[in-house]
Protein backbone atom coordinates (compact mmCIF):
# COMPACT_ATOMS: atom_id res chain seq x y z
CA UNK A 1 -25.26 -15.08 -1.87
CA UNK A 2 -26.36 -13.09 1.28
CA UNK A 3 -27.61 -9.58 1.21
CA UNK A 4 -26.21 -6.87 2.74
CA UNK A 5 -27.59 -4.19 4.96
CA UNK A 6 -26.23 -2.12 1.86
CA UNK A 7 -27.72 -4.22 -0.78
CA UNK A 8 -31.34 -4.10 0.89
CA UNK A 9 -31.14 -0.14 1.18
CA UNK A 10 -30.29 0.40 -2.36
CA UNK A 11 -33.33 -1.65 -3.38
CA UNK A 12 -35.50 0.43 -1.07
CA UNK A 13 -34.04 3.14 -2.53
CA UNK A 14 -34.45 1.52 -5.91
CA UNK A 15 -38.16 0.82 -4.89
CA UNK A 16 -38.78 4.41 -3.53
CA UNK A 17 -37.46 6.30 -6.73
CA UNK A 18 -39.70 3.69 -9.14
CA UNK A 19 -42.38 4.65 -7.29
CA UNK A 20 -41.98 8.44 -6.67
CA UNK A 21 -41.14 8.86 -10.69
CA UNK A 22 -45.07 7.39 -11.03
CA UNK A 23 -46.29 10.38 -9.62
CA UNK A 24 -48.12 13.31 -10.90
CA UNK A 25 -45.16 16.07 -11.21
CA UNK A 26 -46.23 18.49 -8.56
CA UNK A 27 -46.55 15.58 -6.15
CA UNK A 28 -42.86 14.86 -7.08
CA UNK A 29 -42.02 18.40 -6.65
CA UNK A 30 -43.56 18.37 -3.69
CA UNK A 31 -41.13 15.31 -2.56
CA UNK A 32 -38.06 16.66 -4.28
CA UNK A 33 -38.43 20.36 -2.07
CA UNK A 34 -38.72 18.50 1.22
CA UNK A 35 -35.54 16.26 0.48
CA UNK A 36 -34.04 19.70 -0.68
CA UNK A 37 -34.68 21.50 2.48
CA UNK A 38 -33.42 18.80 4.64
CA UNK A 39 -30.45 18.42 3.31
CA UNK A 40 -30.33 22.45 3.77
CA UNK A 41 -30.68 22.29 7.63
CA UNK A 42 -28.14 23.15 9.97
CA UNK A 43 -28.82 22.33 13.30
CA UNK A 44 -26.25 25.05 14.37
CA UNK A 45 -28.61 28.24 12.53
CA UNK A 46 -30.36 29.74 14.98
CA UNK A 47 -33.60 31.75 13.51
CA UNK A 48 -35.81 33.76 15.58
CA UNK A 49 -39.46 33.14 15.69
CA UNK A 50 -40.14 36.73 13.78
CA UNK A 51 -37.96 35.75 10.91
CA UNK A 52 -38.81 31.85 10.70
CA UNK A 53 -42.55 33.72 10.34
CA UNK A 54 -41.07 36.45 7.72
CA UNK A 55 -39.41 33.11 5.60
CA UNK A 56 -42.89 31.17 6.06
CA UNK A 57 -45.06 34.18 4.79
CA UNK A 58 -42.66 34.81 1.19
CA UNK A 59 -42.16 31.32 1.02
CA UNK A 60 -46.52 31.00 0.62
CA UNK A 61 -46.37 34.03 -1.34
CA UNK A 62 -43.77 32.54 -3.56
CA UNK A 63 -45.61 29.05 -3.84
CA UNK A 64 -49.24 31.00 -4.75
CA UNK A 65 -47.95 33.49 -7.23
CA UNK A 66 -44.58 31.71 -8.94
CA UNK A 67 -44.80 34.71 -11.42
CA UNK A 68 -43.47 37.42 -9.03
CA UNK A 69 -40.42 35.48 -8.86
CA UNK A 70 -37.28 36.59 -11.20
CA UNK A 71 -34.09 34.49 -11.51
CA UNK A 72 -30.61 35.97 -9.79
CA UNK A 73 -29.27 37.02 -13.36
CA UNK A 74 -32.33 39.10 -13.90
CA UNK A 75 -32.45 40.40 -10.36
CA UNK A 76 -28.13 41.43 -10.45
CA UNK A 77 -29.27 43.47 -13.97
CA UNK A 78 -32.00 45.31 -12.51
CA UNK A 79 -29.41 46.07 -9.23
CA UNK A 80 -27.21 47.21 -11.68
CA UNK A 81 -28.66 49.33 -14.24
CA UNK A 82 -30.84 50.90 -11.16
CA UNK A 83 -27.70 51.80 -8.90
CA UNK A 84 -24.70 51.96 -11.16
């Protein structure tokens, strides 16, 4: 039997996932956000320099102190019971 162009990329992609799941967890994490964030990106979304800087900036703060971060449910309550 003869292998396929498809065949050969789902055992890279077999390959690549065996290996990646061997890593330490924030290594994987580390993988798993790029592949997030390129699957986010629109060529079409045009950012300007200040606020690619602004996204950058919380995006280290985020990463350095996880802790300040609250999850939408949490964040809709406080919005709530501070404004309604």
């Amino acid at each position: 039997m003869r292998s396929t162009c498809l065949d050969t990329e789902f055992m890279n992609i077999e390959t690549i996932t065996e290996q990646a799941l061997k890593l330490a967890p924030a290594s994987r994490r580390y993988i798993a956000e790029i592949l997030l964030e390129s699957l986010d990106f629109e060529e079409d979304f045009i950012v300007s320099e200040e606020w690619r800087q602004e996204i950058q900036k919380r995006c280290k703060e985020a990463d350095a102190n996880p802790s300040l971060l609250i999850d939408g449910e949490q964040f809709m309550a406080e919005l709530k019971q501070r404004y309604l």
